[in-house]
Protein backbone atom coordinates (compact mmCIF):
# COMPACT_ATOMS: atom_id res chain seq x y z
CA UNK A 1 24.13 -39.47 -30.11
CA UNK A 2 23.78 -43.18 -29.32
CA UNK A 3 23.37 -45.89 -32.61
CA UNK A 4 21.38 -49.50 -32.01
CA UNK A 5 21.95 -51.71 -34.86
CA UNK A 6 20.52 -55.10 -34.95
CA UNK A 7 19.25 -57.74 -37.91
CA UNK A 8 15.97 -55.98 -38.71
CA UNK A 9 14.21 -52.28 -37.25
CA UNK A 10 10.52 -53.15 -37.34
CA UNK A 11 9.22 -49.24 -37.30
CA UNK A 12 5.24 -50.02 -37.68
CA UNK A 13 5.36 -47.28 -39.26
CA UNK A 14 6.74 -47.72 -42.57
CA UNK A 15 8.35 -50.96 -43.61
CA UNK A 16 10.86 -53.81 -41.80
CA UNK A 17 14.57 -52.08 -42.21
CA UNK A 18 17.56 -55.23 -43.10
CA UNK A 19 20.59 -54.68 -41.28
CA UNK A 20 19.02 -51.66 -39.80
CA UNK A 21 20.26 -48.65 -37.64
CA UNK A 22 18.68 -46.30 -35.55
CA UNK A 23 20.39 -43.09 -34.29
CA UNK A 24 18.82 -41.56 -30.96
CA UNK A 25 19.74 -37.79 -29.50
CA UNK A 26 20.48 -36.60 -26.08
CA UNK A 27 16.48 -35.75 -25.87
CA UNK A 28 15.77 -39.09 -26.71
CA UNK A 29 14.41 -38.47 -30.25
CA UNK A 30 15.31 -40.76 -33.04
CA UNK A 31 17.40 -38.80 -35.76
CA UNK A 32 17.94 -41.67 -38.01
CA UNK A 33 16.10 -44.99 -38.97
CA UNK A 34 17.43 -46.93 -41.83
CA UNK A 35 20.02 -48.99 -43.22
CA UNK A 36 23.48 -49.07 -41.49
CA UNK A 37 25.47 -47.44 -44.26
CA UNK A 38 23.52 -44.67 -44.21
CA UNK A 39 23.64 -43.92 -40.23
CA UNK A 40 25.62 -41.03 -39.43
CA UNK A 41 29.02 -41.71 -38.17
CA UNK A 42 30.25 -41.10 -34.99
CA UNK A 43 28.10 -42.10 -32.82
CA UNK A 44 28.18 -44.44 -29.56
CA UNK A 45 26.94 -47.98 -30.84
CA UNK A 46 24.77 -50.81 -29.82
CA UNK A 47 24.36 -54.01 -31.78
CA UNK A 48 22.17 -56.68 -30.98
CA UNK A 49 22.92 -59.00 -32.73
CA UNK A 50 20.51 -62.26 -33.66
CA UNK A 51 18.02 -59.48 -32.81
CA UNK A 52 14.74 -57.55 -33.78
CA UNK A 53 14.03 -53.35 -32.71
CA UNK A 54 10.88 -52.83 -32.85
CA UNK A 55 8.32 -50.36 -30.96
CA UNK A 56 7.40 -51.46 -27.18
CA UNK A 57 5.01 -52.99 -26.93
CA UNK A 58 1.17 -52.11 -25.52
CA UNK A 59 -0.62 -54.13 -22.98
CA UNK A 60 -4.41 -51.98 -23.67
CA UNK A 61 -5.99 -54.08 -21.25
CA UNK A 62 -4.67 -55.90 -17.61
CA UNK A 63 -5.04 -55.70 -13.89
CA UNK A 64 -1.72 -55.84 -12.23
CA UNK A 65 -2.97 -55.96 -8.57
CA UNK A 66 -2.60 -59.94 -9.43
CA UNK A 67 0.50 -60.14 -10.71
CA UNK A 68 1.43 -61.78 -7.32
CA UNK A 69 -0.25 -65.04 -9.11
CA UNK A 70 1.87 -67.86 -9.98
CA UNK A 71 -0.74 -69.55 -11.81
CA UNK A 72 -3.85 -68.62 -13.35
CA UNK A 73 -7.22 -68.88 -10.54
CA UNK A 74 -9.93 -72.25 -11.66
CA UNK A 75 -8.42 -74.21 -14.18
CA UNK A 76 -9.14 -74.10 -18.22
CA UNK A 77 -12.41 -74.29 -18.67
CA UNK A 78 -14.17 -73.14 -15.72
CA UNK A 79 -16.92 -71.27 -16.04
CA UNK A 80 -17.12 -67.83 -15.84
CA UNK A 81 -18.78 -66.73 -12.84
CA UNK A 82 -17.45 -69.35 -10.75
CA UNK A 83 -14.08 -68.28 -11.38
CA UNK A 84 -15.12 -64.54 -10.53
CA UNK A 85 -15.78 -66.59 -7.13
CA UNK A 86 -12.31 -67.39 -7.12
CA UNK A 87 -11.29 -63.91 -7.56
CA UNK A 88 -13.21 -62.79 -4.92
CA UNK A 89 -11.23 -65.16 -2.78
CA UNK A 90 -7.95 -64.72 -3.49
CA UNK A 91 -8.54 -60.63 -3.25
CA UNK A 92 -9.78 -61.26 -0.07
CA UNK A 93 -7.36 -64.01 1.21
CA UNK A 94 -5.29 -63.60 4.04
CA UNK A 95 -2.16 -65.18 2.42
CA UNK A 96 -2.35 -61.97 -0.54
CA UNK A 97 0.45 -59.74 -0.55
CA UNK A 98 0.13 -55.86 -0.40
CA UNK A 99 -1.97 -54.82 -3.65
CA UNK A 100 1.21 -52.19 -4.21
CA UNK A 101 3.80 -54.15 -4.13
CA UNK A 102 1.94 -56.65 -6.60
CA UNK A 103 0.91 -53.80 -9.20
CA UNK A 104 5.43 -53.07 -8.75
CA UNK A 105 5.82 -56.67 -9.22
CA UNK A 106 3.08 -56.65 -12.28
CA UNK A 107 5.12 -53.10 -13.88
CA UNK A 108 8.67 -55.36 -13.64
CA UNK A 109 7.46 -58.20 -15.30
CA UNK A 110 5.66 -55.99 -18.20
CA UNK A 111 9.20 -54.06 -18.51
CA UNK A 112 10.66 -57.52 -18.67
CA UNK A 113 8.68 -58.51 -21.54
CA UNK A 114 9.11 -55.15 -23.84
CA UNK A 115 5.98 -53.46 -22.99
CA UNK A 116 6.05 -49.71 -22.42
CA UNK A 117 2.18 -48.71 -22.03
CA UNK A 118 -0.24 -50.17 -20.41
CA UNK A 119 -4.41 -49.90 -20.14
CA UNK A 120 -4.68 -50.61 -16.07
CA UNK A 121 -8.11 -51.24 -14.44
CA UNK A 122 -7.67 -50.27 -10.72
CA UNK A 123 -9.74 -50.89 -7.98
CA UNK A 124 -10.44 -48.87 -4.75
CA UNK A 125 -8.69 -47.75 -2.87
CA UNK A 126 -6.61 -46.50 -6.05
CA UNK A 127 -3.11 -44.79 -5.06
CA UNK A 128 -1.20 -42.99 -8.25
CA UNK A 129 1.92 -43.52 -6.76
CA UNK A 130 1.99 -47.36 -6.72
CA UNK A 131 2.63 -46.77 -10.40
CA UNK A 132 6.24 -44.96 -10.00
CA UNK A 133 7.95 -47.96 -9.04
CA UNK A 134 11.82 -46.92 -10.99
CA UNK A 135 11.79 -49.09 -14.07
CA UNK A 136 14.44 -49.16 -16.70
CA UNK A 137 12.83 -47.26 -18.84
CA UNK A 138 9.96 -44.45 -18.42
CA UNK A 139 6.41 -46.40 -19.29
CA UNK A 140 3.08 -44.94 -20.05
CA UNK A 141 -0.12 -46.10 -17.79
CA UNK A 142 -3.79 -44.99 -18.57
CA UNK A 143 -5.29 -45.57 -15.35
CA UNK A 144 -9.07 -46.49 -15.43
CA UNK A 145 -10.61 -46.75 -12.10
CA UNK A 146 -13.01 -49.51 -11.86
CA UNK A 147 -16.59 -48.72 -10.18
CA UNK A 148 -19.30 -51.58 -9.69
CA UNK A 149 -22.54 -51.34 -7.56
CA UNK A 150 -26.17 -51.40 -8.20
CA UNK A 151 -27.43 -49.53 -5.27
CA UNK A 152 -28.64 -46.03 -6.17
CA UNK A 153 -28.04 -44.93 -2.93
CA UNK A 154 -24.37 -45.47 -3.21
CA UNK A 155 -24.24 -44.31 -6.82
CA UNK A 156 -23.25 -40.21 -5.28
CA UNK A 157 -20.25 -41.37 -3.00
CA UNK A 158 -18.86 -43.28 -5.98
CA UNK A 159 -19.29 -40.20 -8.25
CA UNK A 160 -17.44 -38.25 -5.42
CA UNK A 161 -14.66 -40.95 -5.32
CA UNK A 162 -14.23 -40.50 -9.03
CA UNK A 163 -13.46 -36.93 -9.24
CA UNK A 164 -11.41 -37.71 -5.99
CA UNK A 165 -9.11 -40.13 -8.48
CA UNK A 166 -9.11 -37.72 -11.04
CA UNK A 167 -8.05 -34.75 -8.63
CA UNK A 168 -5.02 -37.18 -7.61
CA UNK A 169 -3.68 -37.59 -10.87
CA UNK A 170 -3.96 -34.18 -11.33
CA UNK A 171 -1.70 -32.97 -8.65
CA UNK A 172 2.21 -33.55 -8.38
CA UNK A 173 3.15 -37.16 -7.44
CA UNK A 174 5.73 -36.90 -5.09
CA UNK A 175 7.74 -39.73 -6.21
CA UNK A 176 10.86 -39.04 -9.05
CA UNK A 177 9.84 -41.61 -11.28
CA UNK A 178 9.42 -40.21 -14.71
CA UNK A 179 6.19 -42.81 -15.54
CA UNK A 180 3.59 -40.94 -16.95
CA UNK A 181 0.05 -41.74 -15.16
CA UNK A 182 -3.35 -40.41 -16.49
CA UNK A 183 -6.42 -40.93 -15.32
CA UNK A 184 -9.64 -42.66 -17.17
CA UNK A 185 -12.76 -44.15 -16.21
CA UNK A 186 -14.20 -47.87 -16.02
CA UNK A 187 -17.35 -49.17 -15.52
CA UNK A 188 -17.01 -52.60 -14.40
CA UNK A 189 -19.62 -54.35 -16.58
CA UNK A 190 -22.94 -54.95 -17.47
CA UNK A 191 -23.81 -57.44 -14.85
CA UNK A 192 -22.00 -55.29 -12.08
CA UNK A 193 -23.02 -51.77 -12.82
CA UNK A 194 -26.48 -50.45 -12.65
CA UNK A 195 -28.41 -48.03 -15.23
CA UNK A 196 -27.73 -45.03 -12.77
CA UNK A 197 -23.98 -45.90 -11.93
CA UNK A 198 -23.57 -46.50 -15.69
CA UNK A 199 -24.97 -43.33 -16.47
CA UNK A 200 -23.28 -41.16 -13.72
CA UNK A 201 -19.53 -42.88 -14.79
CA UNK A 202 -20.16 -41.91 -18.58
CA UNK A 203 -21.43 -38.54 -18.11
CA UNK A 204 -18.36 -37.91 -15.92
CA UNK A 205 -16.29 -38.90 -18.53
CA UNK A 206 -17.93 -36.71 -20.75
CA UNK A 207 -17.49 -33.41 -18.48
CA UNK A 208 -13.89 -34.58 -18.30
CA UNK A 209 -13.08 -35.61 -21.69
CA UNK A 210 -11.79 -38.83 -20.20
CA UNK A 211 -11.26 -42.45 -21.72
CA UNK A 212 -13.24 -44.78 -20.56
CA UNK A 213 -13.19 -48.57 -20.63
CA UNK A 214 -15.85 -51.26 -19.98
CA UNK A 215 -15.80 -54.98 -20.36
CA UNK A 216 -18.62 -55.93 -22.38
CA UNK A 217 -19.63 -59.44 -24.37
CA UNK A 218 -17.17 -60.92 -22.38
CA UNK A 219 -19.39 -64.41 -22.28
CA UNK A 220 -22.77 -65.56 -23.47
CA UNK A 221 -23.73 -65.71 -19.64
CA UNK A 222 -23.38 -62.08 -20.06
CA UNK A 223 -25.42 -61.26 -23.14
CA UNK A 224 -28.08 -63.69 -21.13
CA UNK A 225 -27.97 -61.34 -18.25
CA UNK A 226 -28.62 -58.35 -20.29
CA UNK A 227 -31.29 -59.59 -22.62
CA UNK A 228 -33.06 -61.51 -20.31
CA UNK A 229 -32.07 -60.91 -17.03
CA UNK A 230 -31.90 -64.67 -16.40
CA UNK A 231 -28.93 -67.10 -16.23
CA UNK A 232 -25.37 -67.52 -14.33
CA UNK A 233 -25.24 -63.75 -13.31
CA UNK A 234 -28.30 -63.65 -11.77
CA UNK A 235 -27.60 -66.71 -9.50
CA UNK A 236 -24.44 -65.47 -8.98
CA UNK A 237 -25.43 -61.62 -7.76
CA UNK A 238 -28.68 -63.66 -5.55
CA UNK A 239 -25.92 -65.69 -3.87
CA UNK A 240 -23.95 -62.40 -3.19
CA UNK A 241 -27.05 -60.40 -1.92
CA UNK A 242 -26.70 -57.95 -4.45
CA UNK A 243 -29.21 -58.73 -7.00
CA UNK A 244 -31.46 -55.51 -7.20
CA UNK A 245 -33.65 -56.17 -10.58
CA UNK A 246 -34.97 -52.36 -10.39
CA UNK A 247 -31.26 -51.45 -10.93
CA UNK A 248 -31.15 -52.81 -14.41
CA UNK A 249 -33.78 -51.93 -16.49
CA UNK A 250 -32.79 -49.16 -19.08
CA UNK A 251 -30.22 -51.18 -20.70
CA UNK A 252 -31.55 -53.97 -22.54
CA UNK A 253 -29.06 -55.04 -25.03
CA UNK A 254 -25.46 -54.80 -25.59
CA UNK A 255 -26.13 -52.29 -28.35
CA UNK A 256 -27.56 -49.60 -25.95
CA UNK A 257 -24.55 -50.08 -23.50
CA UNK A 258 -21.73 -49.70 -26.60
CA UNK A 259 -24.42 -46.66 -27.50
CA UNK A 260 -23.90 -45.09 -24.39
CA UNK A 261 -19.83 -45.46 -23.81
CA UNK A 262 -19.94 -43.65 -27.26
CA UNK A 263 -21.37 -40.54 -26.07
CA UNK A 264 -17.32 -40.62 -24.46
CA UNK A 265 -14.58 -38.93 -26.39
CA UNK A 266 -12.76 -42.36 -26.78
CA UNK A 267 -14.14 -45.83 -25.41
CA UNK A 268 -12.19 -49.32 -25.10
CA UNK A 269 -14.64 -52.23 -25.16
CA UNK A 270 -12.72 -54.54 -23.09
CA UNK A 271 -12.89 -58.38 -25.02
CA UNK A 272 -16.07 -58.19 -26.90
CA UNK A 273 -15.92 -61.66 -27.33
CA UNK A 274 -19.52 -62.27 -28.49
CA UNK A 275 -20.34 -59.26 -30.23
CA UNK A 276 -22.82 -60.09 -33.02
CA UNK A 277 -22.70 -58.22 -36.76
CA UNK A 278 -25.24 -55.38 -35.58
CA UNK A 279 -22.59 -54.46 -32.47
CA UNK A 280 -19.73 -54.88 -34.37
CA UNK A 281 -21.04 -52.42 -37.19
CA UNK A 282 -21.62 -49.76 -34.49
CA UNK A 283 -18.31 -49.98 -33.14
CA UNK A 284 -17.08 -49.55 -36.43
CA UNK A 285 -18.94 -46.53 -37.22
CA UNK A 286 -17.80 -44.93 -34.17
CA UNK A 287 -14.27 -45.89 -34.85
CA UNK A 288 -12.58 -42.65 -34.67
CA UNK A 289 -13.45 -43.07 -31.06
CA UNK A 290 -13.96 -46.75 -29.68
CA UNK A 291 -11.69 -49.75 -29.79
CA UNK A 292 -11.56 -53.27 -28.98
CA UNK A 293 -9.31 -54.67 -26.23
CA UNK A 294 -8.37 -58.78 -27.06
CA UNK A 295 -6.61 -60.67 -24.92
CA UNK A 296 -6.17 -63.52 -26.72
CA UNK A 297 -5.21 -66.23 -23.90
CA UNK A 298 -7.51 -65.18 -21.45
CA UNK A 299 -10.10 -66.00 -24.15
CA UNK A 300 -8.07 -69.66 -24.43
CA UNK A 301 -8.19 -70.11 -21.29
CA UNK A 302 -12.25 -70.33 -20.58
CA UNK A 303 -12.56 -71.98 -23.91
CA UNK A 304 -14.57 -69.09 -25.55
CA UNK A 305 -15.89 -69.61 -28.70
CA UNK A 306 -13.93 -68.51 -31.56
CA UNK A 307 -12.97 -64.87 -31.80
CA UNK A 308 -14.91 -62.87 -34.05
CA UNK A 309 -11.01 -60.92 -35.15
CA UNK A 310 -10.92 -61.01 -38.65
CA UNK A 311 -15.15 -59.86 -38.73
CA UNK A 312 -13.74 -56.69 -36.90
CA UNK A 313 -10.69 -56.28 -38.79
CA UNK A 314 -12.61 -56.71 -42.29
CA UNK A 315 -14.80 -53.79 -40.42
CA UNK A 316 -11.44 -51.44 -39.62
CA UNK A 317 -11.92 -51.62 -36.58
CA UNK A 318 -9.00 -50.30 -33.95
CA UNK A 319 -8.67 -53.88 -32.30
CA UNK A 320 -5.41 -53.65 -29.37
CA UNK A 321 -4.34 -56.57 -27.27
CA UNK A 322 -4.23 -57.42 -23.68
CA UNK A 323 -3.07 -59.58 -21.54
CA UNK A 324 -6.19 -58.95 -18.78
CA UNK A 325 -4.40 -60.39 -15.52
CA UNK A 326 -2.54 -63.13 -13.95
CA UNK A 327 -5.94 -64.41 -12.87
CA UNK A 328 -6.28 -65.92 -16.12
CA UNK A 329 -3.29 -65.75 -18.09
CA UNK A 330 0.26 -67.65 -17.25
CA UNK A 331 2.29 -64.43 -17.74
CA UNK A 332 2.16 -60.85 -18.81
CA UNK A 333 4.25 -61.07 -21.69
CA UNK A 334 2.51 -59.67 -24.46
CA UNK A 335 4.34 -60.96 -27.76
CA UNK A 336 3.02 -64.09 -26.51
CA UNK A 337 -0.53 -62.90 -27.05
CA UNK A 338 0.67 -62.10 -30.53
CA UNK A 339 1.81 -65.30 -31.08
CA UNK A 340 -1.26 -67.18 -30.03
CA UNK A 341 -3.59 -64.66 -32.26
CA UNK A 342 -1.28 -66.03 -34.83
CA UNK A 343 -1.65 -69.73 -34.15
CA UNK A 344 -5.19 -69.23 -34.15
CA UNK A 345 -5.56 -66.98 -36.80
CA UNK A 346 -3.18 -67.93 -39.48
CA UNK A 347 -4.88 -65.96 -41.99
CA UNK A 348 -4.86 -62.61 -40.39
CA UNK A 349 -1.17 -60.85 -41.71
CA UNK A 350 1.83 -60.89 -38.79
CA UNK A 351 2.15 -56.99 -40.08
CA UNK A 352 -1.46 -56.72 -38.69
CA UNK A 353 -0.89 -58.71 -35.70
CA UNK A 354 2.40 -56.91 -34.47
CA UNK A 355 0.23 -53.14 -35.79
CA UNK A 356 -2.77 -54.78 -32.78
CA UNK A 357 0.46 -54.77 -30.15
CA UNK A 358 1.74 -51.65 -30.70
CA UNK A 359 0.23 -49.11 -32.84
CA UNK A 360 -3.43 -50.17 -32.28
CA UNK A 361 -2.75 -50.22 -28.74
CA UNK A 362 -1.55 -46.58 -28.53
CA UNK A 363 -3.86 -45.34 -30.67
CA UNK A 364 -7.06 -47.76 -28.02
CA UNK A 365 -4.95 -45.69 -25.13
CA UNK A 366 -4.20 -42.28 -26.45
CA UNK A 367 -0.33 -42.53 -26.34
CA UNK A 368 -0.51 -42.49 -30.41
CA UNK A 369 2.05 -39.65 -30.20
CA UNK A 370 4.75 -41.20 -28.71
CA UNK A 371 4.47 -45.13 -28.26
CA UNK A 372 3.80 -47.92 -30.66
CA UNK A 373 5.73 -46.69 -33.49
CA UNK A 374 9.03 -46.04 -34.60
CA UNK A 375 9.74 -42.43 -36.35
CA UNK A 376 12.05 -40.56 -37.12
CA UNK A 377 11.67 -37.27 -34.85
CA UNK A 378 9.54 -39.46 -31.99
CA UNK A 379 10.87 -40.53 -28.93
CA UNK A 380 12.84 -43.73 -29.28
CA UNK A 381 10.15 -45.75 -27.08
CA UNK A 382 11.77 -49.66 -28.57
CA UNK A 383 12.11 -52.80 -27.19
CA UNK A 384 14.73 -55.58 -28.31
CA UNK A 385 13.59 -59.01 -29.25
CA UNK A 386 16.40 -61.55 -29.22
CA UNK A 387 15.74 -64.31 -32.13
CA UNK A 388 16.88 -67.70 -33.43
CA UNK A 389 16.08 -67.17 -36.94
CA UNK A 390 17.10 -64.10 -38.63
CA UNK A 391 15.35 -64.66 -42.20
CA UNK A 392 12.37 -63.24 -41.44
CA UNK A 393 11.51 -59.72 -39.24
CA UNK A 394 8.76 -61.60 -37.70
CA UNK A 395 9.80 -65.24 -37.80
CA UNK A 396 9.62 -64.95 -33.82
CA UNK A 397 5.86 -63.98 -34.09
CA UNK A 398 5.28 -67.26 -36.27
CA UNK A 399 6.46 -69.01 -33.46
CA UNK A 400 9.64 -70.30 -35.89
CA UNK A 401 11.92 -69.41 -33.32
């Protein structure tokens, strides 16, 4: 058996553990969490010292086909739909490297920073085994496929292409890598996918008793677009040649989209960031089965309006964190996001922001049963946070050191 002592043990679980100790087996199980004169003896040790354990962490909502990025696409500020134009670009610049070797670059730097699952929205063509790349530890991936399109006509072959992805992850990957992969489902978003494609995506993840994730309320532009059909979107799908208004006329409020991803067996509402009272009341009364994914910097960085967090924690509602991609965010280290939901949310408890990085994000991803929390009998899924100040289990989270 193998010992890792450090300064605190943050389990999630149960309360922060002084001069802690955890004992792991040979399986990997944790056979001991608590203080260190009461660890077993004998055992191999590892101290950290000036150091937190704690569970790893969960990024519930990114895109690592940009990790690549050095720097976020636009600057701060820009609005929304023309930096979608500057997605477009980059994705289809000449200068990009291979989308698998960015996702490998985008699953080192998320083992770098402590995380150890991961929400991923992929896009076609999707490959399973660009998510093996050998990291030190084994990580946990939900895998949503991303479909967009309003053409009816393609609305079959995209169907088809589903159950293609889900067949994939359902045979043997041939690589040795012991990352476990699972497929899920993702409708891009309200302005991108029409009322059939919407339809078709959820009732396959109904048949397969999938997860299935959608951004939705991301910006007001958005809420325009679905109200109104007027605004940003619409210019924006005209200039693209893709605006079909036939395409979008069953859904006519955000409320009747959240209704229908919670016909699903478990739903993440990707950002949410201007869900009214009504929405955010629905969500909560379906919360045994939808969540909220925040990513915190993202929202920063286009200068959203402030997020409506404590109205959906007031609500219990399951919210996770994200960090969505390098497109908009500096990095992909999550405690970061925890640390700006702390600077700008000083009155929501650390204990509930560090719960939104770990545990919440399991539970928004389905890997309650192994990741997020530290307990004795559970796989030992921890990550090691080295700290200035020692005082406090989460003085690192208040940005004190």
């Amino acid at each position: 058996m193998k010992s890792y002592l450090a300064d605190w043990i943050l389990p999630v679980a149960s309360p922060p553990i002084p001069n802690g100790a955890m004992v792991v087996d040979d399986a990997g199980r944790i056979v001991f969490l608590g203080a260190r004169a009461q660890m077993p003896a004998g055992t191999e040790q590892t101290i950290y010292e000036s150091s937190v354990i704690m569970p790893g962490l969960v990024n519930a909502h990114t895109h690592l086909e940009f990790s690549d990025l050095d720097a976020p696409l636009g600057k701060p500020g820009i609005e929304f739909t023309k930096w979608i134009g500057e997605v477009i670009k980059f994705r289809f610049g000449s200068e990009r490297v291979e989308k698998s070797d960015a996702i490998a670059m985008g699953l080192e730097q998320s083992a770098r920073h402590g995380v150890m699952a991961i929400g991923e929205i992929a896009t076609a063509p999707v490959v399973l085994e660009d998510y093996q790349s050998p990291l030190p530890c084994p990580m946990a991936l939900r895998v949503f496929f991303e479909q967009l399109g309003s053409d009816d006509a393609e609305v079959a072959q995209k169907v088809a292409d589903l159950e293609q992805f889900f067949a994939q992850a359902e045979a043997p990957l041939s690589s040795a890598c012991a990352n476990q992969v699972v497929a899920a489902v993702s409708p891009h978003a309200p302005y991108s996918v029409g009322d059939c494609l919407l339809n078709e995506l959820a009732a396959v993840g109904v048949k397969r008793q999938s997860f299935v994730a959608m951004h939705v309320a991301e910006t007001l532009a958005e809420r325009e677009f679905v109200e109104s059909k007027t605004g940003p979107f619409i210019e924006m799908l005209t200039s693209m040649g893709v605006w079909r208004p036939a395409a979008y006329g069953n859904y006519q409020s955000i409320l009747a989209i959240l209704e229908k991803l919670s016909e699903c067996d478990s739903a993440l509402v990707v950002h949410g960031n201007y869900l009214n009272a009504p929405e955010l009341d629905f969500v909560a009364a379906n919360r045994e089965k939808m969540s909220i994914a925040f990513c915190p910097r993202t929202h920063a960085y286009f200068d959203h309006a402030r997020y409506p967090l404590e109205e959906m924690l007031e609500r219990g509602i399951n919210v996770a964190v994200g960090t969505d991609s390098r497109a908009s965010n500096p990095d992909l280290d999550l405690a970061q996001e925890l640390v700006e939901i702390h600077r700008r949310h000083p009155d929501v408890a650390p204990e509930t922001i560090l719960r939104m990085g770990t545990a919440n994000g399991a539970s928004a991803l389905g890997f309650d049963e192994s990741f997020g929390r530290l307990v004795q009998g559970r796989e030992a899924h921890f990550c090691v946070r080295r700290v200035a100040d020692v005082s406090s289990p989460l003085a690192w989270l208040e940005n004190r050191a």
